[in-house]
PDB file of N, CA and C in Angstrom:
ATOM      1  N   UNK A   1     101.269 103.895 104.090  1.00  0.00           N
ATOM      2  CA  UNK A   1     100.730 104.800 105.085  1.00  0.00           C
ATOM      3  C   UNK A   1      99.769 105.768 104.380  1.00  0.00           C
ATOM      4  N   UNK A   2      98.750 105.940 105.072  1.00  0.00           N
ATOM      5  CA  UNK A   2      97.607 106.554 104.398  1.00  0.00           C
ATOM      6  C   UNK A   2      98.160 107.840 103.826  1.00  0.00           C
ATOM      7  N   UNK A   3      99.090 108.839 104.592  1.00  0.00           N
ATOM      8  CA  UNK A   3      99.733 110.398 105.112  1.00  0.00           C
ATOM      9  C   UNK A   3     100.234 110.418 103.546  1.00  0.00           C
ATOM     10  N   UNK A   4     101.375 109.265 102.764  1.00  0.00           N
ATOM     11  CA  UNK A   4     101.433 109.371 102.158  1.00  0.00           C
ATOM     12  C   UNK A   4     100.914 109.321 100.916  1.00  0.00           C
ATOM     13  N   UNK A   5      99.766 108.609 101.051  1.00  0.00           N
ATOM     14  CA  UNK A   5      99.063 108.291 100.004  1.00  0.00           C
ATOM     15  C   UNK A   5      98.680 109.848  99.721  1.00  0.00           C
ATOM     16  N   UNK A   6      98.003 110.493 100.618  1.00  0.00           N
ATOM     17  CA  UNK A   6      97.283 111.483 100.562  1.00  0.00           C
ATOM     18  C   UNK A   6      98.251 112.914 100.452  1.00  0.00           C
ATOM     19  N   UNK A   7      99.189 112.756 100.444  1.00  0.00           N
ATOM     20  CA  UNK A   7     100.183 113.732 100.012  1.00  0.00           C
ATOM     21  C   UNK A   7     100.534 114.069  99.013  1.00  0.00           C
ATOM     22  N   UNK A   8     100.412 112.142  98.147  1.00  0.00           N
ATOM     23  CA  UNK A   8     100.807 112.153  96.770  1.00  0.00           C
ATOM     24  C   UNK A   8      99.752 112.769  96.068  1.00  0.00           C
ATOM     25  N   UNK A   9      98.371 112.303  96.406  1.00  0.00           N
ATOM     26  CA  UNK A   9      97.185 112.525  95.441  1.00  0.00           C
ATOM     27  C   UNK A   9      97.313 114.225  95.531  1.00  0.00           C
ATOM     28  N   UNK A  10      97.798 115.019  96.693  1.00  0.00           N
ATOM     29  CA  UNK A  10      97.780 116.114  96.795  1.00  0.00           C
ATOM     30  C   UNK A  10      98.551 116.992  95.741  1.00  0.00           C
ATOM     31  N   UNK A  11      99.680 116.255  95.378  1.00  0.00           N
ATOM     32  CA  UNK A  11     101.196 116.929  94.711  1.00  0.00           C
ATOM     33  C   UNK A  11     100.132 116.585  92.910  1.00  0.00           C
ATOM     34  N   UNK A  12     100.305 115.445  93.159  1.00  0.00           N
ATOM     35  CA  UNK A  12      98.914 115.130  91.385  1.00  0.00           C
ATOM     36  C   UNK A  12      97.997 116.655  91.044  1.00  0.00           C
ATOM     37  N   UNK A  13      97.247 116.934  92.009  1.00  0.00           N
ATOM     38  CA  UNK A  13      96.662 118.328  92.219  1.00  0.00           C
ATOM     39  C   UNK A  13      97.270 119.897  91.596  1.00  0.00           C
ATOM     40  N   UNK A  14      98.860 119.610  91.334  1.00  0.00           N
ATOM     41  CA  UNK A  14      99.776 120.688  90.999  1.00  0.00           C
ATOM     42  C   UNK A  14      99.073 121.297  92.024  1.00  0.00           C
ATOM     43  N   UNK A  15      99.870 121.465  93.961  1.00  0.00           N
ATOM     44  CA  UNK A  15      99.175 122.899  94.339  1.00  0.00           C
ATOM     45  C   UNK A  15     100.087 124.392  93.975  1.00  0.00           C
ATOM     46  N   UNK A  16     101.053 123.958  93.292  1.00  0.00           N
ATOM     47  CA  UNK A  16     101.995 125.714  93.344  1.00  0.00           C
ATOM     48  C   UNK A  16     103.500 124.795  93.741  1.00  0.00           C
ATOM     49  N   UNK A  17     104.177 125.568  92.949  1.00  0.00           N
ATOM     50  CA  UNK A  17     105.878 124.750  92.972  1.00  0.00           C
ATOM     51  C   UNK A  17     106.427 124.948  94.401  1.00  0.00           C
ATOM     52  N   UNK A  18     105.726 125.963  95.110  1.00  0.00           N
ATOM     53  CA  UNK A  18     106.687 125.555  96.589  1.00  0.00           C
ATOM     54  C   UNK A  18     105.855 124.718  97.525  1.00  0.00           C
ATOM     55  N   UNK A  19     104.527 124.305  97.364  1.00  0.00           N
ATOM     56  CA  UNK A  19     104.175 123.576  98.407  1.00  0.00           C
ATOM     57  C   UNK A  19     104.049 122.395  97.731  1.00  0.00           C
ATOM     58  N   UNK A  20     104.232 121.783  96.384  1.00  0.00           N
ATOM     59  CA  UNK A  20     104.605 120.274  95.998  1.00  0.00           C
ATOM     60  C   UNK A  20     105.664 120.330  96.117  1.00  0.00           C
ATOM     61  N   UNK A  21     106.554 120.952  96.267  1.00  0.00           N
ATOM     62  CA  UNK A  21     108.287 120.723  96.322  1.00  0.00           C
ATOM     63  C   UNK A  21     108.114 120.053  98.117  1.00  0.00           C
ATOM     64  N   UNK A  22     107.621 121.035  98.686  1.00  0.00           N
ATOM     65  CA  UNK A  22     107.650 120.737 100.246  1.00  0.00           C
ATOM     66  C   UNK A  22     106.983 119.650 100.614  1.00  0.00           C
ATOM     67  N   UNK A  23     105.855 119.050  99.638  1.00  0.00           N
ATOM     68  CA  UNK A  23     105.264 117.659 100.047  1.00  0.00           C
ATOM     69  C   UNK A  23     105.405 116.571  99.654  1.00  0.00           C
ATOM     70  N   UNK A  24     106.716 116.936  98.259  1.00  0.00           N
ATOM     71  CA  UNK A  24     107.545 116.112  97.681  1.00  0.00           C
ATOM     72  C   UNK A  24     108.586 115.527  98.791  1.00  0.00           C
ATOM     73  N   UNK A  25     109.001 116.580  99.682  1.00  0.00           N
ATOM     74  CA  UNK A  25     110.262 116.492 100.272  1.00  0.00           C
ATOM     75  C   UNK A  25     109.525 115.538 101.321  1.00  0.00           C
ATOM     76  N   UNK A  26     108.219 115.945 101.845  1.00  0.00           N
ATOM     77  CA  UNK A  26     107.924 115.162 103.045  1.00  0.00           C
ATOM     78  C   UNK A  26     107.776 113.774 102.731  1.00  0.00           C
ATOM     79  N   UNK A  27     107.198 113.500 101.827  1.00  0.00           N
ATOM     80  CA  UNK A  27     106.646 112.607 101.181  1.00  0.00           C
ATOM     81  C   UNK A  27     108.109 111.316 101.257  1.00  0.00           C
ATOM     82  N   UNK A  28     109.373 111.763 100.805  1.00  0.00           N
ATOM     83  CA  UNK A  28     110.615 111.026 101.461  1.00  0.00           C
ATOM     84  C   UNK A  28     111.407 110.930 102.653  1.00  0.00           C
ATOM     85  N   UNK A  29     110.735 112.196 103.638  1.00  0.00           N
ATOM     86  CA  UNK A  29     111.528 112.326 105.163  1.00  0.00           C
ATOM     87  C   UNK A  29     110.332 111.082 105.816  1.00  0.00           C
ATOM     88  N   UNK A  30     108.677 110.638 105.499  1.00  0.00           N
ATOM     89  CA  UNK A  30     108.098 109.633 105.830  1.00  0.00           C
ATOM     90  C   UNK A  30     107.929 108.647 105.356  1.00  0.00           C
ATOM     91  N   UNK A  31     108.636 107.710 104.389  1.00  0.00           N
ATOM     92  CA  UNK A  31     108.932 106.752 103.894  1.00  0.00           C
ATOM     93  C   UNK A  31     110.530 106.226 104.700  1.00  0.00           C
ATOM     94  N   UNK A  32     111.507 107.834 104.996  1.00  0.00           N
ATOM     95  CA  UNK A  32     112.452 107.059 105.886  1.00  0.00           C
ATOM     96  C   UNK A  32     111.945 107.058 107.272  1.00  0.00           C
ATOM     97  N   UNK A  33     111.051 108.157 107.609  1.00  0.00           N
ATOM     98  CA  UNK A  33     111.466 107.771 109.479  1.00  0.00           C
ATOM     99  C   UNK A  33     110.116 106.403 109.559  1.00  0.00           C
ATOM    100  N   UNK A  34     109.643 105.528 107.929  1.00  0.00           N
ATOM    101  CA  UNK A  34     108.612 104.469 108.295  1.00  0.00           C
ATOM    102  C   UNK A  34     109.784 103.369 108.077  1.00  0.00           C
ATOM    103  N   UNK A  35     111.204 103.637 107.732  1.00  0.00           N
ATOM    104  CA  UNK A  35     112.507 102.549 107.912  1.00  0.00           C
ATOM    105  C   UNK A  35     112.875 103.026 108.826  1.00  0.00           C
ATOM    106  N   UNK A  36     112.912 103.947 109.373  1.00  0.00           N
ATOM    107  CA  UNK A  36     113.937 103.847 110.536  1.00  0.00           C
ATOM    108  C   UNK A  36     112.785 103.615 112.046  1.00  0.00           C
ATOM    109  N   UNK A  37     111.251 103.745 112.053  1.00  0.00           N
ATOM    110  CA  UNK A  37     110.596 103.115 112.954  1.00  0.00           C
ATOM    111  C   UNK A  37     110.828 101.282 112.699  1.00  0.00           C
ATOM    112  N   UNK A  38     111.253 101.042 112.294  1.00  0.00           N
ATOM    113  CA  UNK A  38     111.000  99.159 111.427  1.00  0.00           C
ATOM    114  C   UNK A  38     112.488  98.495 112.536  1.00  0.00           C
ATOM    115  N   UNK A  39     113.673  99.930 111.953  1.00  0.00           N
ATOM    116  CA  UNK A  39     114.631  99.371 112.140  1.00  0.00           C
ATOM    117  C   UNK A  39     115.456  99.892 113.719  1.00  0.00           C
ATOM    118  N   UNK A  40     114.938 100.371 114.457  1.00  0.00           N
ATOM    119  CA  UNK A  40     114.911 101.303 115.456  1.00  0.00           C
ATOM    120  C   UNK A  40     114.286 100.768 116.634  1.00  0.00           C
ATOM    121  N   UNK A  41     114.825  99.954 117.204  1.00  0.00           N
ATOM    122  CA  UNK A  41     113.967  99.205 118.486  1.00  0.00           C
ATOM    123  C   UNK A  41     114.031 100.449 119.800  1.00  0.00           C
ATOM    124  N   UNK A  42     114.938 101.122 119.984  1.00  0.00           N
ATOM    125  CA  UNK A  42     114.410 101.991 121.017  1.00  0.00           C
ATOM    126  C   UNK A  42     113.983 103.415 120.332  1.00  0.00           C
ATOM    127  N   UNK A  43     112.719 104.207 121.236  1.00  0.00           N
ATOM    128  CA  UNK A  43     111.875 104.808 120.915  1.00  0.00           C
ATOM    129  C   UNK A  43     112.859 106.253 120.932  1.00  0.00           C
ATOM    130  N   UNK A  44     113.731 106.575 121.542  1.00  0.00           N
ATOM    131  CA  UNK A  44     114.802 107.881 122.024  1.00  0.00           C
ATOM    132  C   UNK A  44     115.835 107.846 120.495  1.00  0.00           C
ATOM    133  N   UNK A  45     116.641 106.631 119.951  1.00  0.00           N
ATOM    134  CA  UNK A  45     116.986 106.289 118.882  1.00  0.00           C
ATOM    135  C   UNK A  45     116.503 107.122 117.647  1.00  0.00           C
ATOM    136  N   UNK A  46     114.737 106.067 117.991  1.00  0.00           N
ATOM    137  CA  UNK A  46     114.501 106.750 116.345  1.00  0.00           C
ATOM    138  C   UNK A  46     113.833 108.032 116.205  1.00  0.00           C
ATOM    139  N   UNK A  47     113.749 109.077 117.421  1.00  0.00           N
ATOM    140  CA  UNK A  47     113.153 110.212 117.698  1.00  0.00           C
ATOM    141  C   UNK A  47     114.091 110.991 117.132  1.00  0.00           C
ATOM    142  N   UNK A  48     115.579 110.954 117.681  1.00  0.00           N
ATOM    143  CA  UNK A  48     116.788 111.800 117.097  1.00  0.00           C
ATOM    144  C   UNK A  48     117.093 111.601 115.942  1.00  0.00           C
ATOM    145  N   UNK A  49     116.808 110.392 115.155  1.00  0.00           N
ATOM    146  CA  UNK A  49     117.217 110.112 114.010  1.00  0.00           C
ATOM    147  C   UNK A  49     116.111 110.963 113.309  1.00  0.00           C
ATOM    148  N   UNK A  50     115.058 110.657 113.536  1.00  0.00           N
ATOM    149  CA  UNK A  50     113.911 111.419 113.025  1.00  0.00           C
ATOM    150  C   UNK A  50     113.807 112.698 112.983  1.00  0.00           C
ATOM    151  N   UNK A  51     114.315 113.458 113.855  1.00  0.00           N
ATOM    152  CA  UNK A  51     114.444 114.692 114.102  1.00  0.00           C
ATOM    153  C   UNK A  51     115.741 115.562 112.825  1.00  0.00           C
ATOM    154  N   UNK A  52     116.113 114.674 112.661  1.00  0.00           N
ATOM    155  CA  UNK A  52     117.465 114.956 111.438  1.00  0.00           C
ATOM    156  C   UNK A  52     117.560 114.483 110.224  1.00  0.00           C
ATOM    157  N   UNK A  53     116.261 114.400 109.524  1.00  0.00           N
ATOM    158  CA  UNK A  53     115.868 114.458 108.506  1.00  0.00           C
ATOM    159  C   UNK A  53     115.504 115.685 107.218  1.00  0.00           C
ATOM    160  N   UNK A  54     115.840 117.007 108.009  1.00  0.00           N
ATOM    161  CA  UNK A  54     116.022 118.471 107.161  1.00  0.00           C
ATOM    162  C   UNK A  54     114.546 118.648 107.590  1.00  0.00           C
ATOM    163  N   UNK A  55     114.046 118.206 108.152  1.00  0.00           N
ATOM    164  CA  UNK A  55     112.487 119.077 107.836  1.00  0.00           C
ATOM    165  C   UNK A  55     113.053 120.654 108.327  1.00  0.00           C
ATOM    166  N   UNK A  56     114.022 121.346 108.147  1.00  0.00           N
ATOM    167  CA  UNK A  56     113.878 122.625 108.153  1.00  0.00           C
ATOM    168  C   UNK A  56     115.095 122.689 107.244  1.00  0.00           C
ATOM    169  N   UNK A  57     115.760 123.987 106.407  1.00  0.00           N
ATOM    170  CA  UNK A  57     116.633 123.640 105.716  1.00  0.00           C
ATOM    171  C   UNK A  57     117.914 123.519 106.823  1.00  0.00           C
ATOM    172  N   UNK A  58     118.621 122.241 106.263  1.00  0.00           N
ATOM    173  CA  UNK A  58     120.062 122.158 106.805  1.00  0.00           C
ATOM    174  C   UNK A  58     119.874 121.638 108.749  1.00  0.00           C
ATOM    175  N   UNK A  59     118.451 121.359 108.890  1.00  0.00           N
ATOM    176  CA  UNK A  59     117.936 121.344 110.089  1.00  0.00           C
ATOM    177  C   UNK A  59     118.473 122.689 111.479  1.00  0.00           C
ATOM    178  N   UNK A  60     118.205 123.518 110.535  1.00  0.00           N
ATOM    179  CA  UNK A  60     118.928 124.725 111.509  1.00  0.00           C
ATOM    180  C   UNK A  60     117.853 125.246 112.429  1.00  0.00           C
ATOM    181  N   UNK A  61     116.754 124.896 112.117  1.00  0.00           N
ATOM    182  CA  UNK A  61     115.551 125.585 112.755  1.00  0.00           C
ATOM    183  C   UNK A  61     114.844 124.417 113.143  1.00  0.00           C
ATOM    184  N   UNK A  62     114.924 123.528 112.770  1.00  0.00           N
ATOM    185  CA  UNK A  62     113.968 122.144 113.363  1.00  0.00           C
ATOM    186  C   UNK A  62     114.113 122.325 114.686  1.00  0.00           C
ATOM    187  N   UNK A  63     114.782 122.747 115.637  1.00  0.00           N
ATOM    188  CA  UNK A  63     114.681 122.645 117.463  1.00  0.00           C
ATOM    189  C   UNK A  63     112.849 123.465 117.491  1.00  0.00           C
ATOM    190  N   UNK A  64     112.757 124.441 116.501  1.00  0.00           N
ATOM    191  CA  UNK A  64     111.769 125.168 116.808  1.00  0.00           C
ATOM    192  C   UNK A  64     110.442 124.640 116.565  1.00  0.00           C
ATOM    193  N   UNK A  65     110.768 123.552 116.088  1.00  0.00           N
ATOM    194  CA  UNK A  65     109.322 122.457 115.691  1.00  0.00           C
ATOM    195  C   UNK A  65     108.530 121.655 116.690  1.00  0.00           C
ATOM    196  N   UNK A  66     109.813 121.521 117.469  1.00  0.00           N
ATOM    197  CA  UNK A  66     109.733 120.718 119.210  1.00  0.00           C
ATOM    198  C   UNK A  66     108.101 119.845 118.867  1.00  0.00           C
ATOM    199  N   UNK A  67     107.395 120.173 120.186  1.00  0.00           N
ATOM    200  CA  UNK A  67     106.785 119.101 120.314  1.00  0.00           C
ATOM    201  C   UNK A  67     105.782 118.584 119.377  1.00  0.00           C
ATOM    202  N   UNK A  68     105.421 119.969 118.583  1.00  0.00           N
ATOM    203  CA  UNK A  68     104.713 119.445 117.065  1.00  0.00           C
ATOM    204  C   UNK A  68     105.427 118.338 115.905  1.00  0.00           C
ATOM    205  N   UNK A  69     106.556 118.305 115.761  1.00  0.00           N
ATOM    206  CA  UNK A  69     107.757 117.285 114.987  1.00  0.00           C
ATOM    207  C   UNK A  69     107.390 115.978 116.091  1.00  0.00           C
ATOM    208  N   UNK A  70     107.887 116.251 117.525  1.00  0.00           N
ATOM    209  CA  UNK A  70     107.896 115.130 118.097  1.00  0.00           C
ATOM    210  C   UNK A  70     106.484 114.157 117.955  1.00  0.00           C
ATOM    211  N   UNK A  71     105.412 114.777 118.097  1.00  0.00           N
ATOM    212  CA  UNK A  71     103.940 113.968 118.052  1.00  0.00           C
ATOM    213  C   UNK A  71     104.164 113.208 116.218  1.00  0.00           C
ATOM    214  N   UNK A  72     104.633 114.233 115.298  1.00  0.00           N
ATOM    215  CA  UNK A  72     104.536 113.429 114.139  1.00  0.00           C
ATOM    216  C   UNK A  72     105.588 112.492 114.129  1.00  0.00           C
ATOM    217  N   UNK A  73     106.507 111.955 114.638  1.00  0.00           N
ATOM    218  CA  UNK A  73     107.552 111.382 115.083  1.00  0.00           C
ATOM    219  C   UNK A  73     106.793 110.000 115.241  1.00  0.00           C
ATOM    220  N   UNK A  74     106.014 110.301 116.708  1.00  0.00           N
ATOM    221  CA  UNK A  74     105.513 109.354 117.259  1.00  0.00           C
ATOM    222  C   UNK A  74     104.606 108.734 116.783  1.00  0.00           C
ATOM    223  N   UNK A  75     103.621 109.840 115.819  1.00  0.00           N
ATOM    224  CA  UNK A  75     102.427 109.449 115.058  1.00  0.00           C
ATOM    225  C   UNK A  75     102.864 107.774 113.946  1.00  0.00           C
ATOM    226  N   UNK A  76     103.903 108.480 113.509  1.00  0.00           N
ATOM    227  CA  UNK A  76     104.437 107.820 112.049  1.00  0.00           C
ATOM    228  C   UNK A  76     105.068 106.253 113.141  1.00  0.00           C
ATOM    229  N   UNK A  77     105.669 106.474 114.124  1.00  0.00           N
ATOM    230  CA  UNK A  77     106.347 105.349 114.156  1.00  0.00           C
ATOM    231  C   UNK A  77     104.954 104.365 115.020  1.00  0.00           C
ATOM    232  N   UNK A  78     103.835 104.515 115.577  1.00  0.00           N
ATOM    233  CA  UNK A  78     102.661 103.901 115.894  1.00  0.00           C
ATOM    234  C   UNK A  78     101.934 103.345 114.598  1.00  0.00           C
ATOM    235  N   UNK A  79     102.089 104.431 113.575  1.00  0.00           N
ATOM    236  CA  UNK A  79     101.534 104.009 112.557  1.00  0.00           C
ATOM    237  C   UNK A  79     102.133 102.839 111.399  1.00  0.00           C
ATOM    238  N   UNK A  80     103.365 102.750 111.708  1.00  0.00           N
ATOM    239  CA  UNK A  80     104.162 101.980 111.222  1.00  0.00           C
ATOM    240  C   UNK A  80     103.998 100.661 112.070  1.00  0.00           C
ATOM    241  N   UNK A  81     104.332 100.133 113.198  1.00  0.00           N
ATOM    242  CA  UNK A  81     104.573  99.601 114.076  1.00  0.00           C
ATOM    243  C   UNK A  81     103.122  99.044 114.571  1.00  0.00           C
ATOM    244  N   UNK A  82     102.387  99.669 114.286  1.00  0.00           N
ATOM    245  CA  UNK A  82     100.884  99.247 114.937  1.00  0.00           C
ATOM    246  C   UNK A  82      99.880  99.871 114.042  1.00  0.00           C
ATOM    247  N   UNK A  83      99.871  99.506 113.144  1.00  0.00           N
ATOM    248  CA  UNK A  83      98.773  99.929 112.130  1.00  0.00           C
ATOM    249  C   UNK A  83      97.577  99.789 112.166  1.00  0.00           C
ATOM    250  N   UNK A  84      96.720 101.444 112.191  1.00  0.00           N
ATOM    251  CA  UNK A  84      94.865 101.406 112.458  1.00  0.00           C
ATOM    252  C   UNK A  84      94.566 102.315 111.925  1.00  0.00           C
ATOM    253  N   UNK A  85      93.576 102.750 111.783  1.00  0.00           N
ATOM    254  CA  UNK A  85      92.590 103.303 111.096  1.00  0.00           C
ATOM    255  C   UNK A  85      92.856 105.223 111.962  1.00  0.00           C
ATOM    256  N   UNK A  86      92.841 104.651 113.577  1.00  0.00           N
ATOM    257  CA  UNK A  86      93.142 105.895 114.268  1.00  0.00           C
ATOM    258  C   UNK A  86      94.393 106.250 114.256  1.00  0.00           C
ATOM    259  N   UNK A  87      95.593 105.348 113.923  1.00  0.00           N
ATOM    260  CA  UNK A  87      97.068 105.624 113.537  1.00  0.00           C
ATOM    261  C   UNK A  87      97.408 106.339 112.508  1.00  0.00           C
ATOM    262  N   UNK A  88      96.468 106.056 111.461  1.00  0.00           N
ATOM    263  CA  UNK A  88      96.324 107.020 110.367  1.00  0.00           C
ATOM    264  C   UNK A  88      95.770 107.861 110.229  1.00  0.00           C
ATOM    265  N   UNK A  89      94.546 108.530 111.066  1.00  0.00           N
ATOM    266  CA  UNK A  89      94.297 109.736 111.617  1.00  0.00           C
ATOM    267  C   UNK A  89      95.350 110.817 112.250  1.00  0.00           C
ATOM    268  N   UNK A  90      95.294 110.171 113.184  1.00  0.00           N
ATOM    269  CA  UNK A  90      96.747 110.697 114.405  1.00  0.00           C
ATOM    270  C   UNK A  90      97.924 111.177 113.186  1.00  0.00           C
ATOM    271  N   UNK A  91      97.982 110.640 112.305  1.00  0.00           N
ATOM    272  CA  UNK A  91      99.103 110.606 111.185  1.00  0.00           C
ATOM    273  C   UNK A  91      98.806 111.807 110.553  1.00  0.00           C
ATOM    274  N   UNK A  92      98.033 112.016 109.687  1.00  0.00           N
ATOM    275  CA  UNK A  92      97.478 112.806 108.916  1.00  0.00           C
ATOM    276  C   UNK A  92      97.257 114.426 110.058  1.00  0.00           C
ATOM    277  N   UNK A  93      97.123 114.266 111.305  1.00  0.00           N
ATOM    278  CA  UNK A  93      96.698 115.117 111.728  1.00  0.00           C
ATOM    279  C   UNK A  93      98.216 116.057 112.305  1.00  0.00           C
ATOM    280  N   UNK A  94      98.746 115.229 112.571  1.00  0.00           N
ATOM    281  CA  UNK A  94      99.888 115.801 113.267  1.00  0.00           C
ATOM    282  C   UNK A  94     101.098 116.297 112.175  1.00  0.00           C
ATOM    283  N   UNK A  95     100.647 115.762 110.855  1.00  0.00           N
ATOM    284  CA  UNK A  95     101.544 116.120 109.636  1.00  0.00           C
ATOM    285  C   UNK A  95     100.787 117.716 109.421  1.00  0.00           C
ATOM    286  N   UNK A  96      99.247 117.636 109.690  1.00  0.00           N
ATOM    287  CA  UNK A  96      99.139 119.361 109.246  1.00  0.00           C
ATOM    288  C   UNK A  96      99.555 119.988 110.162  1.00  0.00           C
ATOM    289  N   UNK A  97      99.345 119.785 111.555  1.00  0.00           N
ATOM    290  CA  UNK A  97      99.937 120.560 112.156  1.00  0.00           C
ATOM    291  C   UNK A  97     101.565 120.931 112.328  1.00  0.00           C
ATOM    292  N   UNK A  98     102.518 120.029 111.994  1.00  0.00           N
ATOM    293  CA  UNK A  98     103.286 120.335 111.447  1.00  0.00           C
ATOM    294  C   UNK A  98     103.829 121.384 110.274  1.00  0.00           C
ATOM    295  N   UNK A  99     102.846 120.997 108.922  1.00  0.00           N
ATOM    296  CA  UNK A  99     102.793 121.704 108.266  1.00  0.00           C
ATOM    297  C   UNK A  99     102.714 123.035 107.915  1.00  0.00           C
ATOM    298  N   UNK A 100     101.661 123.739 109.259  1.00  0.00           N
ATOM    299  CA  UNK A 100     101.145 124.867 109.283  1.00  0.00           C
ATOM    300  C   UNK A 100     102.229 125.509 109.916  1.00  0.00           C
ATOM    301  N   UNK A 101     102.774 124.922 111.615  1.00  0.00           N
ATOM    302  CA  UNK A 101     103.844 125.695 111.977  1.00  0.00           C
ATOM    303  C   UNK A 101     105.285 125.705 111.171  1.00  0.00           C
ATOM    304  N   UNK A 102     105.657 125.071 110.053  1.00  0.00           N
ATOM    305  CA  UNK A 102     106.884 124.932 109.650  1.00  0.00           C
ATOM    306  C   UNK A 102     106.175 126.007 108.562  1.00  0.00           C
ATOM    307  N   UNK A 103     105.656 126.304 107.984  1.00  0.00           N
ATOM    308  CA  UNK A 103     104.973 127.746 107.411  1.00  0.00           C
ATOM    309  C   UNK A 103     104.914 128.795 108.104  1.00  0.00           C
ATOM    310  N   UNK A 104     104.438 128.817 109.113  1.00  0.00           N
ATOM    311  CA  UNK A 104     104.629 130.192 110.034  1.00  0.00           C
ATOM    312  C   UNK A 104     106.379 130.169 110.042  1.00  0.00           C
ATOM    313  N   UNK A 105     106.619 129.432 110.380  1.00  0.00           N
ATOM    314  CA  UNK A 105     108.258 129.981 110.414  1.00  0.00           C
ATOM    315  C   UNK A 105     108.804 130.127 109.227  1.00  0.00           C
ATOM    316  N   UNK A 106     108.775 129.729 108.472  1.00  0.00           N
ATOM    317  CA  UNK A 106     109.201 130.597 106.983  1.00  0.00           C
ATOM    318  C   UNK A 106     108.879 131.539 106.235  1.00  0.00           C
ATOM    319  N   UNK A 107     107.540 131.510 106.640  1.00  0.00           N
ATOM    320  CA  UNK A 107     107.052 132.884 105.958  1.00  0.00           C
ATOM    321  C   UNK A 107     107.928 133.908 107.220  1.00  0.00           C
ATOM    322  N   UNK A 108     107.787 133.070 108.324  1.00  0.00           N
ATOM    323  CA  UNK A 108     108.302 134.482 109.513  1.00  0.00           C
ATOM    324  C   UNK A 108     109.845 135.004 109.153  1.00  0.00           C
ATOM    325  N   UNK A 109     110.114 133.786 108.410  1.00  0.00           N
ATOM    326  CA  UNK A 109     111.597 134.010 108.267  1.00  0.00           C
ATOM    327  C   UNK A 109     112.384 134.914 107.342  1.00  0.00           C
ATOM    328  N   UNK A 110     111.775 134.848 106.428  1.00  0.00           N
ATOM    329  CA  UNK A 110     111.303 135.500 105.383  1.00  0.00           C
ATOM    330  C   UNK A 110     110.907 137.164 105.425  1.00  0.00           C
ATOM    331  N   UNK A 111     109.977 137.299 106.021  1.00  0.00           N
ATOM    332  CA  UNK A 111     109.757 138.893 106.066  1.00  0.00           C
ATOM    333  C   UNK A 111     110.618 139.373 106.952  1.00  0.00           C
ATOM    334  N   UNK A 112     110.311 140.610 106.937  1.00  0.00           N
ATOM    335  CA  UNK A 112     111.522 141.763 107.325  1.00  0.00           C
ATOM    336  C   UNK A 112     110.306 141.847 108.282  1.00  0.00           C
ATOM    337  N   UNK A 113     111.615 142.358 109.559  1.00  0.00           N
ATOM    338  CA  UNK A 113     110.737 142.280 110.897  1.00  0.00           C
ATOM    339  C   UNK A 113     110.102 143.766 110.778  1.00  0.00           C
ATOM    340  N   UNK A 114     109.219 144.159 111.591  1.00  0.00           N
ATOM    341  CA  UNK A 114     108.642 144.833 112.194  1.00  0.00           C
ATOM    342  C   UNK A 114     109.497 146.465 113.208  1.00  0.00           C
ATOM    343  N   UNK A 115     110.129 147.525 113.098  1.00  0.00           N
ATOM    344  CA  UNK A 115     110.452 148.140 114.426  1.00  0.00           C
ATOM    345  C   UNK A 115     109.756 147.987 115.202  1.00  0.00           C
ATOM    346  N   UNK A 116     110.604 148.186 116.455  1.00  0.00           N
ATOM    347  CA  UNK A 116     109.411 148.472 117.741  1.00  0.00           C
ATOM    348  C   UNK A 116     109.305 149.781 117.680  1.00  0.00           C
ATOM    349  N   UNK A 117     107.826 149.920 118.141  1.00  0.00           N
ATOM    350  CA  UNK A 117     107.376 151.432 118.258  1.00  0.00           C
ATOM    351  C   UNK A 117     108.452 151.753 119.383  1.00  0.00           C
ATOM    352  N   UNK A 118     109.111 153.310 119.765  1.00  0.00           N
ATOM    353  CA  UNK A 118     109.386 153.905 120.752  1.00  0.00           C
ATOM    354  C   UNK A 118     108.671 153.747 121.952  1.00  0.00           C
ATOM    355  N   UNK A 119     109.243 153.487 122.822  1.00  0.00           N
ATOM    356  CA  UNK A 119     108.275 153.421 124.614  1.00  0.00           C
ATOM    357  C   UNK A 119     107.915 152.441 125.056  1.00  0.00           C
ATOM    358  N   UNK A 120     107.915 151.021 123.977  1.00  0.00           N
ATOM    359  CA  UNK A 120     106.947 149.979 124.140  1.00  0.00           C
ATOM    360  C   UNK A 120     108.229 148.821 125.142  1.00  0.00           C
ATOM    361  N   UNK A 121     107.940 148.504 125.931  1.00  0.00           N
ATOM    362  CA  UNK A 121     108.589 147.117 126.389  1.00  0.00           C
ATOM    363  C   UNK A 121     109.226 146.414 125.646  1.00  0.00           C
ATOM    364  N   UNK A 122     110.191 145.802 125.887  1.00  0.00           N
ATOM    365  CA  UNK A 122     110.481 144.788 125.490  1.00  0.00           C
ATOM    366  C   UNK A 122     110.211 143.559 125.804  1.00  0.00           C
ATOM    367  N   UNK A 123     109.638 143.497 126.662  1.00  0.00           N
ATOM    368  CA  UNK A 123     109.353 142.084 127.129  1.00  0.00           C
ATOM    369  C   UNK A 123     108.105 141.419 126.569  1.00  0.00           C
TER     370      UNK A 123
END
């Protein structure tokens, strides 16, 4: 799969020990959900299986990935299953976007929140 090819050449790059660790890690959660699209004849099957692969730690926060996880889900198992040129686009594309929101939530997770000013809504 192209996603991985281009992940690896990325980690070769040394970008910084926490984002080759994290594209190390991906780099084996899409080599399995490209066995478990192979071995997975219904599409609901290998979505949940896919979904429980840690892409968050301990998958405690993966619900919050929702439909961005799900498109790379789908990306990877088209791309597996029906291999093209636009499968590997679709691939590559839906892994950054992935990428970016599973970053917003850790960095979010990470910092110390904010008070609310006095007076302001809560809603």
């Amino acid at each position: 799969m192209r996603l991985i090819d281009e992940l690896n050449k990325l980690i070769a790059d040394k970008p910084g020990l926490f984002r080759e660790q994290l594209m190390r890690e991906d780099v084996v959660r899409l080599e399995k959900l490209e066995a478990l699209a192979r071995s997975s004849a219904e599409r609901e099957s290998y979505r949940l299986a896919g979904r429980k692969l840690g892409w968050t730690t301990l998958d405690a926060r993966t619900s919050e990935l929702g439909g961005v996880l799900d498109e790379l889900l789908e990306a990877v198992r088209e791309a597996t299953l029906s291999p093209s040129v636009a499968a590997d686009v679709r691939t590559v594309d839906a892994w950054r976007a992935l990428a970016h929101l599973r970053m917003e939530r850790l960095v979010g997770c990470l910092s110390t929140p904010l008070p609310k000013r006095t007076g302001e809504n809560s809603d």
